[in-house]
Protein backbone atom coordinates (compact mmCIF):
# COMPACT_ATOMS: atom_id res chain seq x y z
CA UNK A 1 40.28 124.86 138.99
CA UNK A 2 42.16 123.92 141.62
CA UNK A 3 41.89 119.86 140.98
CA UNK A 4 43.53 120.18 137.33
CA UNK A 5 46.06 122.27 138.91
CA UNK A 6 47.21 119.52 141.37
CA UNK A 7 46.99 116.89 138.91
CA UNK A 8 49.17 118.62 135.78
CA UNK A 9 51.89 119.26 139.05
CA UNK A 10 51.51 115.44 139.41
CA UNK A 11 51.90 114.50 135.67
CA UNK A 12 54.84 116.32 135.24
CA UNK A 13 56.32 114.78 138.02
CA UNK A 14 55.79 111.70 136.63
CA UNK A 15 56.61 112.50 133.14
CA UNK A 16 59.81 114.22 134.66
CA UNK A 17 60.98 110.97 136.38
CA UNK A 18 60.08 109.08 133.53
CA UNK A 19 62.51 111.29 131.11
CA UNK A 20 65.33 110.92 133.65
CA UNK A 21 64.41 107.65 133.84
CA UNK A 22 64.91 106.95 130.34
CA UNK A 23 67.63 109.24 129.89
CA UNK A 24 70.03 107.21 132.65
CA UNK A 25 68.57 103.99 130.44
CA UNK A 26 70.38 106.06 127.38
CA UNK A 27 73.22 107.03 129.40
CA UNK A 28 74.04 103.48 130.37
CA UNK A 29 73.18 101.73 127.12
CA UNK A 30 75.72 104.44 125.86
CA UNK A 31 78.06 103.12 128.23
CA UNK A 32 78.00 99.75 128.08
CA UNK A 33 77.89 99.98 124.00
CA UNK A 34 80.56 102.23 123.38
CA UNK A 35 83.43 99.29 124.84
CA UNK A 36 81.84 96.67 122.67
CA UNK A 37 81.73 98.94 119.60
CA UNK A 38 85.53 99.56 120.60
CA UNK A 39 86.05 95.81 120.14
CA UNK A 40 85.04 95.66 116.77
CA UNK A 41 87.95 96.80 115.66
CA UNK A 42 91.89 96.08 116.50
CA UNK A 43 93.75 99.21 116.87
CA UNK A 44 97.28 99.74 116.31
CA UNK A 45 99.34 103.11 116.60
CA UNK A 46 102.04 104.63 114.95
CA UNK A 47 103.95 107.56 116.82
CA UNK A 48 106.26 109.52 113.93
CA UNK A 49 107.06 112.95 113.04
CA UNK A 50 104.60 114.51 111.13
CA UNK A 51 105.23 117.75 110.70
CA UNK A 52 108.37 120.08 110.89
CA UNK A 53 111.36 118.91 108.50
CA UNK A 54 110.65 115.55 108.66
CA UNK A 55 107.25 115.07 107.46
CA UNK A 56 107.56 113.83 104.28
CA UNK A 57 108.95 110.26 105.87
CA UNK A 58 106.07 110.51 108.29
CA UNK A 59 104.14 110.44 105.48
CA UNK A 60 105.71 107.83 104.13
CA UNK A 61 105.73 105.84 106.97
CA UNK A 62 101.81 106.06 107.37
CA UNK A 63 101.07 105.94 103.37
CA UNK A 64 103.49 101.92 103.86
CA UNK A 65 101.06 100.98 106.52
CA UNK A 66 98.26 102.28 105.19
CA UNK A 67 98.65 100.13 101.89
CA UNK A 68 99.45 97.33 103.88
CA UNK A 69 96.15 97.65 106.53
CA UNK A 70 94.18 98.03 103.30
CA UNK A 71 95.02 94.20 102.35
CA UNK A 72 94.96 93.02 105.58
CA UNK A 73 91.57 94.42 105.87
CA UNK A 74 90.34 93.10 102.12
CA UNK A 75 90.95 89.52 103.72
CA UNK A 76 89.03 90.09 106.85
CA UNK A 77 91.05 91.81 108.87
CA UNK A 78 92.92 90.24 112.17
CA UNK A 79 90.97 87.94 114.36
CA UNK A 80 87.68 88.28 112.72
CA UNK A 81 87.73 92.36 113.42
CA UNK A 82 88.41 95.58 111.20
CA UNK A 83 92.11 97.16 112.15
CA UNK A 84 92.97 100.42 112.08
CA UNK A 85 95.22 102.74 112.58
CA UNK A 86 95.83 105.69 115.21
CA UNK A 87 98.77 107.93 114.47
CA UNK A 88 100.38 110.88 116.57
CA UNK A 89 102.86 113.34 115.86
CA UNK A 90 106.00 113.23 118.20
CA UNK A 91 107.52 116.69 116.58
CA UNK A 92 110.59 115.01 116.86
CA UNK A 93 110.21 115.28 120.36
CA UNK A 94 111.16 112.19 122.74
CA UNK A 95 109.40 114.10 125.50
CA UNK A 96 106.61 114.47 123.39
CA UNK A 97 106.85 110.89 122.05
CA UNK A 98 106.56 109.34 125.19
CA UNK A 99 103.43 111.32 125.89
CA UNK A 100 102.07 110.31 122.40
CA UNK A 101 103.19 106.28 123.01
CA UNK A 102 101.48 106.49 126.51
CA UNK A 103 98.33 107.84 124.98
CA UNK A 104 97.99 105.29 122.47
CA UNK A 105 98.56 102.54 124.84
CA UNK A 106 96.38 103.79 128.00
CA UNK A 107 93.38 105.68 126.05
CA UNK A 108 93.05 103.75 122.09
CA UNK A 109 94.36 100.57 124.12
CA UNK A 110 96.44 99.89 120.96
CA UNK A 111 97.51 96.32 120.09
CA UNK A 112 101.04 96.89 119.36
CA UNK A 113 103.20 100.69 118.63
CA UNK A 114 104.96 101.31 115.05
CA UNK A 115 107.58 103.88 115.76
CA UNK A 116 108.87 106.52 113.70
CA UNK A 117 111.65 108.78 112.47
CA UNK A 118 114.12 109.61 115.01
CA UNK A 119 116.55 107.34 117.22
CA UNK A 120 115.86 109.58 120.47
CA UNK A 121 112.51 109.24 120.80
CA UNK A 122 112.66 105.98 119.49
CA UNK A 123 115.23 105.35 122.50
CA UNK A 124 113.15 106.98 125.04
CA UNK A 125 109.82 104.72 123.80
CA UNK A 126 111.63 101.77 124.38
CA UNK A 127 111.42 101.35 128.49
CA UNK A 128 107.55 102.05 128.20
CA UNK A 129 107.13 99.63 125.54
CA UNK A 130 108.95 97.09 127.71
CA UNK A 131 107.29 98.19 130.61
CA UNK A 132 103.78 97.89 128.97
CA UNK A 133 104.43 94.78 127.76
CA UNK A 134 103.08 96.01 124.27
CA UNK A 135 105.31 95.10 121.03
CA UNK A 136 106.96 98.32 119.56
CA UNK A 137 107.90 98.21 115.85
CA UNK A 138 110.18 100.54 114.46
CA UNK A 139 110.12 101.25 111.06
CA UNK A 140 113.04 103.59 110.80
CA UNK A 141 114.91 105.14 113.57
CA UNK A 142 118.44 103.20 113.60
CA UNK A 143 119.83 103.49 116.69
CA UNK A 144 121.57 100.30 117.40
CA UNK A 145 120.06 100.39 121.23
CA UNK A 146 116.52 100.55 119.95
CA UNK A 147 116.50 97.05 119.71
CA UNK A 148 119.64 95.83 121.33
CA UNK A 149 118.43 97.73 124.71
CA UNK A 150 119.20 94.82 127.69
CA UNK A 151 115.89 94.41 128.38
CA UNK A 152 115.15 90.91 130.20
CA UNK A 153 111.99 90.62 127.88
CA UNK A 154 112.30 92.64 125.08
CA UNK A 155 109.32 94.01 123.16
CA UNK A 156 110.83 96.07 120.73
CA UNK A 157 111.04 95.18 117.38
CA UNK A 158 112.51 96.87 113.99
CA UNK A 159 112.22 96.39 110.22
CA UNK A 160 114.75 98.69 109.29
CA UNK A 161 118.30 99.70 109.16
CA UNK A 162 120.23 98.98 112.12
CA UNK A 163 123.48 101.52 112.99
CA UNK A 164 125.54 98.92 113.99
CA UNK A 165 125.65 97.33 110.39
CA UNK A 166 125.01 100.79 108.67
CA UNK A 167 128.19 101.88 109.88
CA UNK A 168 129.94 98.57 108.72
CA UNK A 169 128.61 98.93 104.82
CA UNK A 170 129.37 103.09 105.25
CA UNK A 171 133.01 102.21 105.91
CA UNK A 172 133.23 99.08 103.28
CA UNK A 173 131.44 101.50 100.65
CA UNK A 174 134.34 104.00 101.20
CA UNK A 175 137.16 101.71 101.08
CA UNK A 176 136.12 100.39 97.99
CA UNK A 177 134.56 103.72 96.60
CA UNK A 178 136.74 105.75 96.88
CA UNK A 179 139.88 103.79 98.22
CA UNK A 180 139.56 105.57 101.89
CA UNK A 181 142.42 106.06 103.72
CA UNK A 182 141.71 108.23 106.55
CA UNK A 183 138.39 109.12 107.12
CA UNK A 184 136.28 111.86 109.21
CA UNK A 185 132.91 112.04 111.11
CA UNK A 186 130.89 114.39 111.21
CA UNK A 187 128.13 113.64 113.16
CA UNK A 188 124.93 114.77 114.70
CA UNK A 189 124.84 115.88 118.60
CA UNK A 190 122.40 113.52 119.80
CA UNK A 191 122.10 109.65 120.64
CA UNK A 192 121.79 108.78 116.63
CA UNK A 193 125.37 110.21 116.81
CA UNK A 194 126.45 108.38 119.40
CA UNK A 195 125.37 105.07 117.98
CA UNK A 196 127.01 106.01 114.87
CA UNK A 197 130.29 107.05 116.36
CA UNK A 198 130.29 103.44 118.40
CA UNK A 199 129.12 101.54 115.14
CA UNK A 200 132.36 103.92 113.17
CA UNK A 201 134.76 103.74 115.42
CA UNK A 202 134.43 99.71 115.50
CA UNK A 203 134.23 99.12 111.87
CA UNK A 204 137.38 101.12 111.36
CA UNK A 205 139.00 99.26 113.54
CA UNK A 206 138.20 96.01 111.79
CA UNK A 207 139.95 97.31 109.06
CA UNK A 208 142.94 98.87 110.36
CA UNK A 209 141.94 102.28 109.58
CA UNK A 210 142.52 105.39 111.56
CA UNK A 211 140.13 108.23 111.23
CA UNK A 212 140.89 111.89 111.00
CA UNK A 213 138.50 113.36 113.31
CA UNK A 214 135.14 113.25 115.06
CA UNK A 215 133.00 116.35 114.71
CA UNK A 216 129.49 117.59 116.25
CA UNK A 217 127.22 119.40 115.33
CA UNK A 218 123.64 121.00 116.16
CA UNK A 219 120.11 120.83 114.30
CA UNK A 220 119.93 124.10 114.47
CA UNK A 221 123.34 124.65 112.96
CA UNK A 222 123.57 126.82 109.73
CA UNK A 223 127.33 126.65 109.84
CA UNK A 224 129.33 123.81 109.82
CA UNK A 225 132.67 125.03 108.23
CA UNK A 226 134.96 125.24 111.35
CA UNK A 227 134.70 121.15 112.23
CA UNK A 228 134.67 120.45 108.56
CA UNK A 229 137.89 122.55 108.64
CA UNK A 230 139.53 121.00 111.52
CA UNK A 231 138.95 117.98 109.42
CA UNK A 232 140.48 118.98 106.12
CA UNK A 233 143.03 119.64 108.44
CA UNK A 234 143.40 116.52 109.46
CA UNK A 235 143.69 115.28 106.30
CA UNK A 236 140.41 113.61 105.71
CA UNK A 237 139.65 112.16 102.44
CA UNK A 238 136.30 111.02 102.89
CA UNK A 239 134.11 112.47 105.55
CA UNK A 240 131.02 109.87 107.23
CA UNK A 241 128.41 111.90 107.25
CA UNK A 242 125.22 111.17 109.96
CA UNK A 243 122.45 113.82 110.54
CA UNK A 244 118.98 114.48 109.39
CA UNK A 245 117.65 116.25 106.16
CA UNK A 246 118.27 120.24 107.57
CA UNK A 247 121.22 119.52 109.18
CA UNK A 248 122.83 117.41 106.69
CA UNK A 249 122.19 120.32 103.73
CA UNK A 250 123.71 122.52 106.40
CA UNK A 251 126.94 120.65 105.67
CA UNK A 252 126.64 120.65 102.16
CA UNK A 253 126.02 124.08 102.12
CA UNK A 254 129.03 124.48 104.54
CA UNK A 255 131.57 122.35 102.48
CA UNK A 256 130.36 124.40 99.12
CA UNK A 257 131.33 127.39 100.97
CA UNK A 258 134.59 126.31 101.75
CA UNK A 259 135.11 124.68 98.04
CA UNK A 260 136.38 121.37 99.60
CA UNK A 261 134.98 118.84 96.89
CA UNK A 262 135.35 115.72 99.37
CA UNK A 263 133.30 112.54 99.05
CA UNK A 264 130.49 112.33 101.29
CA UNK A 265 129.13 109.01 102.77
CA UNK A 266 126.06 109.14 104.71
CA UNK A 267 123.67 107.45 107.10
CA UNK A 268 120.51 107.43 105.48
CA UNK A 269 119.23 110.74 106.98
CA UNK A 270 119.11 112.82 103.93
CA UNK A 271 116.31 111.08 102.61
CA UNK A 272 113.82 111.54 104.92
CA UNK A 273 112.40 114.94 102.68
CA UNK A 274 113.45 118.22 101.07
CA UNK A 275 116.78 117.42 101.10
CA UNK A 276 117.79 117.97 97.18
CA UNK A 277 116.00 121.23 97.44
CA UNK A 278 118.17 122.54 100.69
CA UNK A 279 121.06 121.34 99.70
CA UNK A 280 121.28 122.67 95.97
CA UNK A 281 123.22 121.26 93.42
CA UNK A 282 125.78 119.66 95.63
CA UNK A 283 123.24 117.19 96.75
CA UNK A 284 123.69 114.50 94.09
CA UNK A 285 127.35 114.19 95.77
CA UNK A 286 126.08 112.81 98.39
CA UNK A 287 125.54 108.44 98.52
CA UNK A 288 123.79 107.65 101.29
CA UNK A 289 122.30 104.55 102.19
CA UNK A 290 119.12 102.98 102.26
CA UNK A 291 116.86 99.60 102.35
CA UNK A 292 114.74 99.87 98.67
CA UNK A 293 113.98 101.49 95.98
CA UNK A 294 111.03 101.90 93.62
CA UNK A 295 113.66 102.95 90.87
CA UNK A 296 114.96 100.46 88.38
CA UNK A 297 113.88 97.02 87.72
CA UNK A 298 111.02 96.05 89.95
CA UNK A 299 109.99 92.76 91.12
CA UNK A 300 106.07 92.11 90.82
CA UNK A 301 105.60 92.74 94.34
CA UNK A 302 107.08 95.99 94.32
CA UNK A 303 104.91 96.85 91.27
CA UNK A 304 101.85 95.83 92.38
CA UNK A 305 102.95 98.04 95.53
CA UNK A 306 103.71 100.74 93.65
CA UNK A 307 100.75 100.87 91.58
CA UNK A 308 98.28 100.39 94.77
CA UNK A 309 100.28 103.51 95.99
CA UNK A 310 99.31 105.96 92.78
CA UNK A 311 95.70 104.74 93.21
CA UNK A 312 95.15 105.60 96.85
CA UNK A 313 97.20 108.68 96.59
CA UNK A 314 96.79 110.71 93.45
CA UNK A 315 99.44 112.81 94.22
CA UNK A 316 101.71 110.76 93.63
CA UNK A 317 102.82 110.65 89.09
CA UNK A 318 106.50 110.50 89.38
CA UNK A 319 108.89 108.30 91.33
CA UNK A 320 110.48 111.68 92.92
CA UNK A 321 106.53 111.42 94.75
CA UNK A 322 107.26 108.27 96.65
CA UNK A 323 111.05 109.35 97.96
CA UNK A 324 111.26 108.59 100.46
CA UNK A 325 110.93 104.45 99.60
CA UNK A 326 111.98 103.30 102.79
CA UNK A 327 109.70 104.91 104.95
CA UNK A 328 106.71 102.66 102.67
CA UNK A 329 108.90 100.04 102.38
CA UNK A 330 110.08 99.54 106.14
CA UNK A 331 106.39 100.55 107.15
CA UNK A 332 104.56 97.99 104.47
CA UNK A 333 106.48 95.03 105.34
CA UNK A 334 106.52 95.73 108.69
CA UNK A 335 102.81 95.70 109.01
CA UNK A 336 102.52 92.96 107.51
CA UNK A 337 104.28 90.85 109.89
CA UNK A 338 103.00 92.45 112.38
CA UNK A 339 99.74 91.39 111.61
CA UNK A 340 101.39 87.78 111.31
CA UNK A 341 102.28 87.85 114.73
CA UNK A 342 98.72 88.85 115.90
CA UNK A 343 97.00 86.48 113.81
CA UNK A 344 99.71 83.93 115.23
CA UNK A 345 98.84 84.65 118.73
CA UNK A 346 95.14 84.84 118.51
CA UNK A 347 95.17 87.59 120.67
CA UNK A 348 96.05 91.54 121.33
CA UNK A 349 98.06 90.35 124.68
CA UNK A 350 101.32 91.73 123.65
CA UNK A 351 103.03 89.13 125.24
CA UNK A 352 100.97 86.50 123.53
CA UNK A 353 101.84 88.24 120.67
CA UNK A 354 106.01 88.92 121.14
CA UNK A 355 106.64 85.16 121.36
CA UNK A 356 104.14 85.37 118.26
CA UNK A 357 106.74 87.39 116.43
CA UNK A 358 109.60 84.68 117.25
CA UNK A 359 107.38 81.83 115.79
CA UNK A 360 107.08 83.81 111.98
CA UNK A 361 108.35 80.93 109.47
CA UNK A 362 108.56 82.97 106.44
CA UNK A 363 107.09 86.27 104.87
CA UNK A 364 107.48 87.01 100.69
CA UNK A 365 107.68 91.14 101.75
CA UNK A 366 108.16 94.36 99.37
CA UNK A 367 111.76 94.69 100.97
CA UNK A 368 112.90 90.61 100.39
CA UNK A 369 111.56 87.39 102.13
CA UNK A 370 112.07 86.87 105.22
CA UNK A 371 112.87 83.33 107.09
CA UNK A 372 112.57 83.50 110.37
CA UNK A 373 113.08 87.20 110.86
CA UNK A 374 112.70 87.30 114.36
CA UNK A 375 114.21 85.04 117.80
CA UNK A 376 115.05 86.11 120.87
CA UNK A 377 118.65 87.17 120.60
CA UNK A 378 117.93 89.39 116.80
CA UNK A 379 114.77 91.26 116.93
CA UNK A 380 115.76 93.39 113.72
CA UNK A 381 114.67 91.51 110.25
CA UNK A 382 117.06 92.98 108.05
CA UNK A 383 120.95 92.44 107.82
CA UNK A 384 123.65 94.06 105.89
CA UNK A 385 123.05 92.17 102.88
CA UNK A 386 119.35 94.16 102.33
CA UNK A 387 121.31 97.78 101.79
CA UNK A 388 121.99 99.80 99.07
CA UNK A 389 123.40 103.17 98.25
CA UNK A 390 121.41 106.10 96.43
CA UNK A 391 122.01 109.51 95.73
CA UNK A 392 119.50 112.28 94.84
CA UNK A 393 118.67 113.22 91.12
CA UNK A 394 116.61 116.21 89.82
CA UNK A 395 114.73 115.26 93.42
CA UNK A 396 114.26 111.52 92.92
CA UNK A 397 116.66 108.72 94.98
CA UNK A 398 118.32 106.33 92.62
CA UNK A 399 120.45 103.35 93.04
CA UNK A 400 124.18 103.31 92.50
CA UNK A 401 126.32 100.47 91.34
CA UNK A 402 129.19 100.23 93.60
């Protein structure tokens, strides 16, 4: 017996090398497969809140560029390849935003960035971005240095409102409103504050009008009524109001405590979710600004937007379902011309595909069309003349006529 034995030692040497043979062969296969499979499709990413307080315009945001990648795909796609989207939640976290941005960029090798909610991680994207050389989109934060950030080549680019003018149709609204005369701020503690207390400050002074005070205040606040009583102090007859949903109920709440009925002209924080529902009552006195709305007459874009929306997201029966419209509006027409760009390039070399953006003739969006939305000294596609003020009702955003 002891021939067999020798030779079953020797076949299963054999058949062992073999396997590992063939294994390695499957390893490396794997390998070299798994990068071409990756270029079968473009990837872009979108770094947004998407969870804490303001969720519901994360889920905006992605639901607008969802719709919009679902078109783009029907025709083909970009470049003869699928695109998809990656997204990651920031938490409203710049630290955690720049993490999220580097991720996408490094690891999915994403395309171009969409960018999200808030003005400080927005702000502390930007120098990656730049440094990357990848085209950053925003499709909501307003910080006027999002965009306007001195960068030699600048990669960042918005569809959305910009502070700068915000703050210039906030004080114009007032004036003619409510015949303003001396007007107070109370504003967030963090750079969206500080972009809005440049942008305020400036406007004012184009129109000769003093203010009563500046106040700050905290996310975290839940009471607001000593600055807001340093500014009825002051005499303030309209207060500017710029904060997120929580923190901007927090005043609301604060000012019903006090009983001072005073006009209340906000940034368009308020309706980025549940604010109606924190807030109480007292919400509808708010107008606040925005870039569209799904309520009122529609044009045929808009409704064959709208009605793509309800049948990709059953959820959705009443128009209080789609507040809030900016985030899909901002984030639809935005993809779009993104995807413009790309196609206009030919490539996924961002900086093939920044002059791209520069060479977009025109674009018939959800929000308006665009000429020439883009150049080298304005890298924000909307102006002044695409706002328009809301206020909540029963939990839905409608337009006012001012």
């Amino acid at each position: 017996m002891p021939v067999p034995s020798r030779i079953s030692r020797t076949t299963s040497k054999i058949t062992s090398k073999i396997t590992r043979r063939l294994l390695l062969a499957a390893a490396a296969a794997a390998a070299l497969s798994a990068p071409a499979f990756a270029e079968d499709t473009i990837k872009l990413g979108l770094v947004a809140a998407m969870s804490g307080q303001s969720a519901k315009s994360g889920e905006a945001i992605v639901r607008g560029l969802s719709l919009a990648l679902d078109e783009i795909n029907a025709k083909g796609g970009l470049l003869g390849k699928k695109v998809e989207l990656v997204v990651r939640d920031d938490e409203s976290n710049p630290a955690k935003g720049v993490v999220a941005a580097r991720e996408l960029v490094q690891r999915e090798k994403v395309a171009a960035l969409f960018g999200g909610l808030d003005t400080p991680v927005s702000v502390a994207i930007v120098p990656f971005a730049n440094q990357s050389k990848v085209p950053f989109m925003g499709v909501w934060a307003a910080g006027t240095p999002i965009t306007r950030n001195g960068a030699a080549e600048n990669y960042v680019f918005r569809v959305s409102a910009v502070d700068v003018l915000v703050d210039k149709a906030l004080v114009d609204y007032a004036i003619k409103k409510y015949s303003a005369k001396k007007p107070g701020m109370i504003l967030i503690n963090n750079p969206w504050g500080e972009s809005n207390e440049a942008g305020l400050k400036a406007a004012l002074a184009d129109k000769s009008l003093a203010y009563a005070g500046i106040e700050k205040f905290q996310d975290a606040d839940v009471d607001v009524v000593p600055q807001l009583t340093r500014l009825k102090e002051a005499g303030a007859d309209v207060l500017f109001m710029v904060a997120n949903v929580a923190p901007s109920s927090q005043v609301v709440k604060s000012l019903d405590r006090m009983g001072w009925n005073v006009p209340i002209v906000s940034h368009w924080g308020p309706a980025g979710g549940r604010f109606s529902e924190l807030a109480g009552p007292s919400s509808e006195r708010v107008h606040f600004i925005q870039t569209f709305s799904f309520s009122g007459k529609l044009s045929p874009k808009a409704e064959q937007v709208l009605a793509a929306l309800k049948a990709k997201y059953p959820a959705i029966k009443t128009l209080a379902d789609v507040t809030p419209a900016v985030g899909i509006a901002n984030a639809y027409d935005a993809m779009h011309l993104t995807a413009l760009a790309i196609a206009k390039a030919g490539s996924t070399e961002g900086p093939k595909i920044r002059e791209a953006f520069y060479a977009i003739d025109k674009y018939d969006g959800l929000i308006k069309s665009y000429s020439k939305p883009f150049s080298p000294t304005n890298q924000d596609a909307l102006t002044s003349e695409d706002y328009l003020f809301t206020y909540f009702k029963e939990g839905e955003i409608l337009p006012l006529t001012n």
